[in-house]
Protein backbone atom coordinates (compact mmCIF):
# COMPACT_ATOMS: atom_id res chain seq x y z
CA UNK A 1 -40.20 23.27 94.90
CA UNK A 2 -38.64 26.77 93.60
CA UNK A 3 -39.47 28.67 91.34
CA UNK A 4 -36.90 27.75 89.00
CA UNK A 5 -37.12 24.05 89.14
CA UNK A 6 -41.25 24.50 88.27
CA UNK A 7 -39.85 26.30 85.51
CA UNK A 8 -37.17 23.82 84.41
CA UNK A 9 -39.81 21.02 85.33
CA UNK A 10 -42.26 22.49 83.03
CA UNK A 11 -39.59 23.08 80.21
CA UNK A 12 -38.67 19.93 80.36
CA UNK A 13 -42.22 18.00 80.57
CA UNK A 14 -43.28 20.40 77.41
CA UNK A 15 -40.01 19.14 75.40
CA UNK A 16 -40.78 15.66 76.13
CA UNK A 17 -44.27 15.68 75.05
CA UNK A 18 -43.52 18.19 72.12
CA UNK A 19 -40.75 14.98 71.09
CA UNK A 20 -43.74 12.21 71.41
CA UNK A 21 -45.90 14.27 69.38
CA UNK A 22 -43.21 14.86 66.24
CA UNK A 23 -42.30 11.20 67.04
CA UNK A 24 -45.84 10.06 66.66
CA UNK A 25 -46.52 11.85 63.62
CA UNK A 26 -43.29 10.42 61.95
CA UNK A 27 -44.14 7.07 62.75
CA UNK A 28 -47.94 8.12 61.46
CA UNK A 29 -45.99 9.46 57.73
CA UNK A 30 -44.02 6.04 57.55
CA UNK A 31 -46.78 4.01 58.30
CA UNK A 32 -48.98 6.02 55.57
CA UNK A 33 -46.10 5.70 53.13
CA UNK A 34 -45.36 1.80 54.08
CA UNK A 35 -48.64 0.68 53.53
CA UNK A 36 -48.95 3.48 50.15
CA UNK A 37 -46.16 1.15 48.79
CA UNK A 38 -47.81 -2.14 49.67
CA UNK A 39 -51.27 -1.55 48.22
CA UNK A 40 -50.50 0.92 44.77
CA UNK A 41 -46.72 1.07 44.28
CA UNK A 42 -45.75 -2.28 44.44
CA UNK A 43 -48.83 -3.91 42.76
CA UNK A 44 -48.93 -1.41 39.80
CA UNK A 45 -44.67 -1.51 39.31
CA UNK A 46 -45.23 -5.53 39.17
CA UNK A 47 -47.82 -5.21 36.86
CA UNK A 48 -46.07 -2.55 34.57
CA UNK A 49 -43.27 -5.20 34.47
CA UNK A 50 -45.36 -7.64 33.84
CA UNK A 51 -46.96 -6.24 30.63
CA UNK A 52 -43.44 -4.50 29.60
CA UNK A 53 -41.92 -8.30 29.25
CA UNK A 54 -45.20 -9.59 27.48
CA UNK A 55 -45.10 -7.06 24.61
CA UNK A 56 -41.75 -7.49 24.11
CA UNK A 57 -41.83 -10.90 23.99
CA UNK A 58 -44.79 -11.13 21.75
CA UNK A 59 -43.02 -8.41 19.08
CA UNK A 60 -39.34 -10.37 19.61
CA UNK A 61 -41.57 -13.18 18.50
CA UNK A 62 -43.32 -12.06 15.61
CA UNK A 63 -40.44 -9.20 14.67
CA UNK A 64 -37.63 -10.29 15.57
CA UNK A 65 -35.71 -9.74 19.34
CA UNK A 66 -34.00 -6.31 17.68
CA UNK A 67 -37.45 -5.17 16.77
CA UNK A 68 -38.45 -5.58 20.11
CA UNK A 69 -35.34 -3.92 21.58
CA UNK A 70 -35.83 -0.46 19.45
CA UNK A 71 -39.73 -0.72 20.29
CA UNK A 72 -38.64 -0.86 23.84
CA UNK A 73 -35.56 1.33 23.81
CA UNK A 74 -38.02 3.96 21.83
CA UNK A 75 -40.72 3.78 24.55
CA UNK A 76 -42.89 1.86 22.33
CA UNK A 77 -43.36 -0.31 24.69
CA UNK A 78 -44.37 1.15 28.41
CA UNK A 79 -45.67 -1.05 30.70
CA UNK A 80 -49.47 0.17 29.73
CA UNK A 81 -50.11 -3.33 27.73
CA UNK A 82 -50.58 -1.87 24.91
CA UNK A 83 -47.15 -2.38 23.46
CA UNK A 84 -47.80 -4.67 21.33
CA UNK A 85 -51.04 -2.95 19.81
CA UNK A 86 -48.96 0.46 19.49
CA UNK A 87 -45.85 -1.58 17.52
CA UNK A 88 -47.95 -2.89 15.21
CA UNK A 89 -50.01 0.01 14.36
CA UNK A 90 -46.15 1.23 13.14
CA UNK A 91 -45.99 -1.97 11.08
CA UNK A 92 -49.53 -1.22 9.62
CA UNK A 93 -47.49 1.57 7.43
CA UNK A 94 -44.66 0.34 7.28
CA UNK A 95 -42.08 -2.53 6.89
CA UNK A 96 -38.84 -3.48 8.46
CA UNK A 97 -35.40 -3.02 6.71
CA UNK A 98 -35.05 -6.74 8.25
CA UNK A 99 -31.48 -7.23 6.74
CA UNK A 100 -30.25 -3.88 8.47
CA UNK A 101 -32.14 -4.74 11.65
CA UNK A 102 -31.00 -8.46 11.76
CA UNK A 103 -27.01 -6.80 11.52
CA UNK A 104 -27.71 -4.23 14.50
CA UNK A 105 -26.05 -4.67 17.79
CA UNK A 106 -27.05 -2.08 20.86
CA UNK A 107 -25.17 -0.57 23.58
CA UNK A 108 -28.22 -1.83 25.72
CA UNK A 109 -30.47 -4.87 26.19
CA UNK A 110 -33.81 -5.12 27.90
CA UNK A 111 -32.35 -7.19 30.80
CA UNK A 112 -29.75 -4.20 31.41
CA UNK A 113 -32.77 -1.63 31.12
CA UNK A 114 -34.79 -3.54 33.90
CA UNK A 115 -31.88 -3.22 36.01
CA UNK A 116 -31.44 0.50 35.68
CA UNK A 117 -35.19 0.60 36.54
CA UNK A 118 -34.57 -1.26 39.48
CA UNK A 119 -31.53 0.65 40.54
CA UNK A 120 -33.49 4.21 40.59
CA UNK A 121 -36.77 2.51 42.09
CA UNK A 122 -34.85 1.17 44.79
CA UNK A 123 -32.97 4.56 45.50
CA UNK A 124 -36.67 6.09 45.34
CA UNK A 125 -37.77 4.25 48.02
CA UNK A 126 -34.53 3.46 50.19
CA UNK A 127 -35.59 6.09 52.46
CA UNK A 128 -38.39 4.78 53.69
CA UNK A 129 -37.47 1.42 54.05
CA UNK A 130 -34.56 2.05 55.99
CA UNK A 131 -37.02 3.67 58.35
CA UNK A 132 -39.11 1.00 58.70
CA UNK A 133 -36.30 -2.03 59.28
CA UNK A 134 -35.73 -3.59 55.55
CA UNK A 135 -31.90 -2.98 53.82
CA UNK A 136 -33.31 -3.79 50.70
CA UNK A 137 -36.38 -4.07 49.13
CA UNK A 138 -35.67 -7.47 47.89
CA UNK A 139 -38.38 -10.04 47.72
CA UNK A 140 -40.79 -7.52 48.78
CA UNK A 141 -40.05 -5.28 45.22
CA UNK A 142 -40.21 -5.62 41.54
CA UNK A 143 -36.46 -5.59 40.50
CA UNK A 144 -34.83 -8.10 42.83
CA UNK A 145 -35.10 -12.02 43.54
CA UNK A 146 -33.91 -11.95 47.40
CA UNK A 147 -35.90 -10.27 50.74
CA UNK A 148 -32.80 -8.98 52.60
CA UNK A 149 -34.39 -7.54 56.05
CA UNK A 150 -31.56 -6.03 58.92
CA UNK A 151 -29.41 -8.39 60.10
CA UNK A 152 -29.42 -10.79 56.89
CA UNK A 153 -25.99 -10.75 55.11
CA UNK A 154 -27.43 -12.58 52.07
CA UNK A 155 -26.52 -10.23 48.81
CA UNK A 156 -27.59 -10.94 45.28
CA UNK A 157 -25.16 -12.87 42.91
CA UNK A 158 -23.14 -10.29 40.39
CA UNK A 159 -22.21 -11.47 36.95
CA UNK A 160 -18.09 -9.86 36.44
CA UNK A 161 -18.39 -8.69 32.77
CA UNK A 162 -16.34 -9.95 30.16
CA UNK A 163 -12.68 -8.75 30.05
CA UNK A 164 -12.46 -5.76 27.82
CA UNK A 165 -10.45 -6.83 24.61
CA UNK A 166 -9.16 -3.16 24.29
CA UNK A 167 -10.79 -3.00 20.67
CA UNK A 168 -13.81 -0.21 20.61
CA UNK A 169 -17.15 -1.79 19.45
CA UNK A 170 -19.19 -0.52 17.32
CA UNK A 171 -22.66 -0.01 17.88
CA UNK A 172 -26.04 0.58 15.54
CA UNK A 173 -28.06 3.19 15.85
CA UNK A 174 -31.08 2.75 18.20
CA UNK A 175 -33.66 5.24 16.15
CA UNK A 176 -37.00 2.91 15.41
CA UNK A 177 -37.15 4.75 12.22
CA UNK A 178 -33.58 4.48 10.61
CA UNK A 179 -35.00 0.65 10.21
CA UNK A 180 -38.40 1.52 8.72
CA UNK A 181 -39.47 1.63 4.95
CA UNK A 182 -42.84 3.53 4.44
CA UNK A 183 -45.85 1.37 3.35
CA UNK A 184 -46.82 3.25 -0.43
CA UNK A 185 -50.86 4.08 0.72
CA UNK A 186 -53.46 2.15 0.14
CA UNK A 187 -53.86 1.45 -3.46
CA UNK A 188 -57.25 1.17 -5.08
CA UNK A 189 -57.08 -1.40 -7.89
CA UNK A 190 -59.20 -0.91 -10.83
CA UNK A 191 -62.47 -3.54 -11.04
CA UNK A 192 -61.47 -5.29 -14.39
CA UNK A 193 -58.07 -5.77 -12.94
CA UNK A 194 -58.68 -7.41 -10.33
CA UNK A 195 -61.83 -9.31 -11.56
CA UNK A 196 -58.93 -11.30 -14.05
CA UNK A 197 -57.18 -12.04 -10.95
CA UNK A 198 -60.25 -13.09 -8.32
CA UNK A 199 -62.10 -15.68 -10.94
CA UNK A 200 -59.05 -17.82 -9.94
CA UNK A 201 -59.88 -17.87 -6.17
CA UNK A 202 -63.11 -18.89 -4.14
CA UNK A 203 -65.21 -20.69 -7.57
CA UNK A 204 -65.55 -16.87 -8.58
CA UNK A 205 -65.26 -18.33 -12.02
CA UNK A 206 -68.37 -19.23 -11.85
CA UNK A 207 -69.77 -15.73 -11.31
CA UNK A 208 -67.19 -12.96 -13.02
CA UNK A 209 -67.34 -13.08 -16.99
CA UNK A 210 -65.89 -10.02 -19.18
CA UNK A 211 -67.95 -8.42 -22.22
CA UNK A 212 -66.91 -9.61 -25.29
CA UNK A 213 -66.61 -5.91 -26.74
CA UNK A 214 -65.68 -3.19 -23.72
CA UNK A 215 -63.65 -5.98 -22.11
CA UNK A 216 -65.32 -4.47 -18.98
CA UNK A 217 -65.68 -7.16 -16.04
CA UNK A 218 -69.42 -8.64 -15.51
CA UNK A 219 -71.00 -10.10 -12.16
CA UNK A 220 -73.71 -12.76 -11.68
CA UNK A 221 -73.28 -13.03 -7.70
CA UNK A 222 -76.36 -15.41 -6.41
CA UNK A 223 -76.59 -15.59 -2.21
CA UNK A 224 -73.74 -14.43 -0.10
CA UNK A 225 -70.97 -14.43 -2.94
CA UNK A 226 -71.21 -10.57 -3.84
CA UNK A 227 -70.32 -10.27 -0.01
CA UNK A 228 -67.57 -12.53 -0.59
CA UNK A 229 -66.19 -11.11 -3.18
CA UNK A 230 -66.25 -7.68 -1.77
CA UNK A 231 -64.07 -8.98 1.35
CA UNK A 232 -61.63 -10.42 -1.09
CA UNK A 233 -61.21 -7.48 -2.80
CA UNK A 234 -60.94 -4.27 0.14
CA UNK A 235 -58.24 -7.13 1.62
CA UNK A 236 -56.67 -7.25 -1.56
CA UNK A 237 -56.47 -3.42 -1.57
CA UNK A 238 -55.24 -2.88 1.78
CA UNK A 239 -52.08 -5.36 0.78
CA UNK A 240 -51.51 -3.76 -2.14
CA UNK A 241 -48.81 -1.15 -1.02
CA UNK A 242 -46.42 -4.34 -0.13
CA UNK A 243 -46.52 -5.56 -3.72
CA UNK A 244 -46.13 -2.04 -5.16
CA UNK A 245 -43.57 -1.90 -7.59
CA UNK A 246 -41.42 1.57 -7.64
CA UNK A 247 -39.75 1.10 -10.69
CA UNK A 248 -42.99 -0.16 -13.12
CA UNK A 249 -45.75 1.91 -10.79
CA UNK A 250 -47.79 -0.69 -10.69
CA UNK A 251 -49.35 -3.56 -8.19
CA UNK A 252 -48.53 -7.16 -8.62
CA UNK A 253 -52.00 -7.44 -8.55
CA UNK A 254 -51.95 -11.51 -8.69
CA UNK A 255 -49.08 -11.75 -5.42
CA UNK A 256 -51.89 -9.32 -3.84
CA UNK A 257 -54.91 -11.07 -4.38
CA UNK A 258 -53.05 -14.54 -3.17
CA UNK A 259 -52.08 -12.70 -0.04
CA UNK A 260 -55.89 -11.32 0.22
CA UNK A 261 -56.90 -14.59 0.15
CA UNK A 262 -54.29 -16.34 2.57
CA UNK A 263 -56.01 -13.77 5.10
CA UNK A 264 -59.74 -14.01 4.54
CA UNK A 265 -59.37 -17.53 5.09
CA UNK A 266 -57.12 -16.77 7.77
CA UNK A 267 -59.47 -14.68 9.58
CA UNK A 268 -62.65 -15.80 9.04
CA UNK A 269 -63.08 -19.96 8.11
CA UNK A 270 -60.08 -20.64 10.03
CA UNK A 271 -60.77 -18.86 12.96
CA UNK A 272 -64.17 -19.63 13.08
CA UNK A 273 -63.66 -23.23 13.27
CA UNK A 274 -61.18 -22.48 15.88
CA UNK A 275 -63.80 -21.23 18.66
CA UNK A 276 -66.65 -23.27 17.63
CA UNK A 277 -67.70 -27.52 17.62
CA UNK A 278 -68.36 -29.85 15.32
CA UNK A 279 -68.17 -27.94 12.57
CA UNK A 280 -69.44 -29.06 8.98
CA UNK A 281 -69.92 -27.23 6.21
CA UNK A 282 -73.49 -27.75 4.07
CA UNK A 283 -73.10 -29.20 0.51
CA UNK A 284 -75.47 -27.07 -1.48
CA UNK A 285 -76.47 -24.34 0.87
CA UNK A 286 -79.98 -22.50 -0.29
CA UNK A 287 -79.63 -18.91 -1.37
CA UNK A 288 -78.84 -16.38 1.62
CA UNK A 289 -78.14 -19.59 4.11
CA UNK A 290 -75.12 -20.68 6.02
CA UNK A 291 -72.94 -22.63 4.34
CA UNK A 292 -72.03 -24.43 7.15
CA UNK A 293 -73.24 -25.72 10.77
CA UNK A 294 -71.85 -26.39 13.99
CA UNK A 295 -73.24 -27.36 17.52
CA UNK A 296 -73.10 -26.37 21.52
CA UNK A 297 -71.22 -23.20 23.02
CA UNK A 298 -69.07 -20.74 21.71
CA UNK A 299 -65.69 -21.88 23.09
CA UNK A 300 -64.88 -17.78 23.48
CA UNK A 301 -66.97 -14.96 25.14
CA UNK A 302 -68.78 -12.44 23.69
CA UNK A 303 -66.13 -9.52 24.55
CA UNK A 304 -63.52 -11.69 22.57
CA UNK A 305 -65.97 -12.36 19.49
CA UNK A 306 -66.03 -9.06 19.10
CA UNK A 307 -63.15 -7.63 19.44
CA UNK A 308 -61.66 -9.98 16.59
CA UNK A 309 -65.13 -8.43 14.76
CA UNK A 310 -63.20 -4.89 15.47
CA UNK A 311 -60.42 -6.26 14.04
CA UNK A 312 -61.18 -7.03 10.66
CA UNK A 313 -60.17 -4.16 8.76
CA UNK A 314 -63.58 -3.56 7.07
CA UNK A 315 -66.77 -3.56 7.02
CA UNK A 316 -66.94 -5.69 3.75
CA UNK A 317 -65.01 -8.30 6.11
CA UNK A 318 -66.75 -8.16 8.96
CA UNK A 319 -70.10 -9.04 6.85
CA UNK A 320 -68.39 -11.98 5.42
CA UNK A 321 -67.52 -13.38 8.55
CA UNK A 322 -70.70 -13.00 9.76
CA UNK A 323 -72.99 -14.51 6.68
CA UNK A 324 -69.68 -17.51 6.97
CA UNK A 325 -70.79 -18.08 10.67
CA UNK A 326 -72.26 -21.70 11.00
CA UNK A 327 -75.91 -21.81 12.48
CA UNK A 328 -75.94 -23.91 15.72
CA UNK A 329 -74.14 -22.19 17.95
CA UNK A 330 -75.01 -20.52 21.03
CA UNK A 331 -72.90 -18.17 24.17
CA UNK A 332 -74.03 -17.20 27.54
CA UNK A 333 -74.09 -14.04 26.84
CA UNK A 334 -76.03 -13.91 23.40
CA UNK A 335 -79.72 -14.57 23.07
CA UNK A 336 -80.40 -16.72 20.31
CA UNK A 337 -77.77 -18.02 17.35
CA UNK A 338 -74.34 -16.64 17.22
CA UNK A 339 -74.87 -16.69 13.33
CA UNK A 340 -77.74 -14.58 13.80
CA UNK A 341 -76.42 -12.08 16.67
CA UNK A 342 -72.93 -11.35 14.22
CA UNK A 343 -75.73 -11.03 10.75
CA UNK A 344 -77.40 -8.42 12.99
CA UNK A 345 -74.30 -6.33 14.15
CA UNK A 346 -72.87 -6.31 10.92
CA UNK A 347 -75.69 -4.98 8.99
């Protein structure tokens, strides 16, 4: 062999190998990529998906479907889960101009925004898929219905859109906040006020009198009814900025207290008898005692009891639900009576 075909021999050998090796360490990148895709991307874009359309469907069905198009269109809702939680933290302060917001019509829709999503995921990815053999993501992505590998001709089924009626439509503004009247703050309303009001509510009759000369209110709470009372009345001042009246600068203090009651009884006697069994309440219940009883398991766990514990809006609540617990009641996860557990929590 001459010198010159060693040479070329050599050349040649070292440009094949140098090939395998860059060859090799592609295939090594799209493998690491492939199987990057399979175990985070594609699990966590599902998922995001997933909790996007659940908070909007749970504010479209509490709000309205245009409240749930501005909280998505003004990232209210992101695909964290907590969409729903974050929108009505907004509603906390404020309410919704619903005749303005029932009368708006967007340039967009959620169904059009998944498909933009899906558009630039795809285009994200298309690189490395048409390395590794699929045309389309299809099946094995979030944004399409159809697995369309090389060689399959099958194509997803277009909608035409409507033929344009040359007229130019006119569309609402999409700012969250051109629909939202501010919540006045929380209003405290004076004792004697709202002592007139609460003897109409809960036998509090029995227990509120007025002084013949100051007028001032007077108490005579026996057991658990001072807690009562005290939950009716840090309700009734939390709802008191909805029945605020601009032009007298005053509370309907009576729509307030009704409302205040709607949701103690909301929260606490209704629910309870929700998660819990046979439950009946005790005639004349001794001072201090539940006032009613129920028997076997709580029908929720104890990471749900509490968390509707958390959200009771104060601590004046969260005592009343607990001294209106029924004694009888037991939970895996909680040694001893329920009643007993939430009295100790609470304190």
């Amino acid at each position: 062999m001459s010198i010159a075909r060693g040479l070329l021999t050599g050349f040649l050998g070292g440009a094949i190998a140098d090939k395998e090796a860059k060859d090799k360490n592609k295939a090594e990148v799209l493998k690491g990529a492939a199987q990057n895709y399979y175990t985070n991307t594609l699990p966590q874009t599902i998922e995001m998906e997933s909790n996007r359309k659940n908070s909007y469907d749970r504010i479209a069905t509490i709000y309205g479907s245009n409240a749930a198009e501005l909280a998505d269109i003004n990232n209210i809702i992101t695909g964290d889960g907590k969409g729903f939680d974050s929108f009505e933290k907004i509603m906390k302060d404020n309410n919704l101009k619903k005749e303005d917001l029932n009368k708006a019509t967007f340039d967009t829709d959620f169904n059009k925004r998944y498909e933009t999503r899906g558009k630039t995921f795809q285009e994200k990815y298309k690189p490395i898929f048409d390395q590794i053999g699929i045309k389309e993501i299809g099946g094995m992505g979030p944004y399409t219905v159809k697995s369309q590998l090389e060689g399959d001709a099958t194509t997803d089924t277009m909608v035409d859109a409507p033929p344009a009626t040359g007229e130019m439509q006119q569309f609402s503004s999409t700012k969250l906040s051109d629909y939202l009247i501010p919540k006045p703050g929380v209003l405290q309303i004076p004792e004697n006020e709202f002592g007139r009001v609460a003897a109409s509510y809960r036998n509090f009759s029995n227990v509120i009198s007025f002084d013949e000369n100051t007028g001032n209110v007077k108490f005579a709470f026996k057991g658990t009814k001072d807690i009562e009372y005290n939950a009716l009345r840090a309700i009734t001042n939390q709802v008191s900025g909805n029945f605020y009246n601009a032009e007298q600068k005053k509370v309907n203090v009576g729509a307030a207290t009704e409302e205040a009651n709607r949701i103690l009884t909301a929260q606490t006697e209704n629910y309870i008898m929700e998660i819990v069994d046979n439950y009946q309440t005790v005639k004349t219940p001794q001072p201090g005692k539940a006032s009613a009883t129920a028997t076997g398991q709580l029908k929720i766990n104890k990471i749900d009891l509490l968390q509707h514990l958390d959200s009771l809006g104060t601590k004046s609540e969260q005592r009343y639900f607990a001294v209106s617990f029924p004694e009888g009641v037991t939970a895996p996860e909680i040694k001893g009576d329920v009643r007993q557990y939430l009295l100790s929590v609470t304190r």
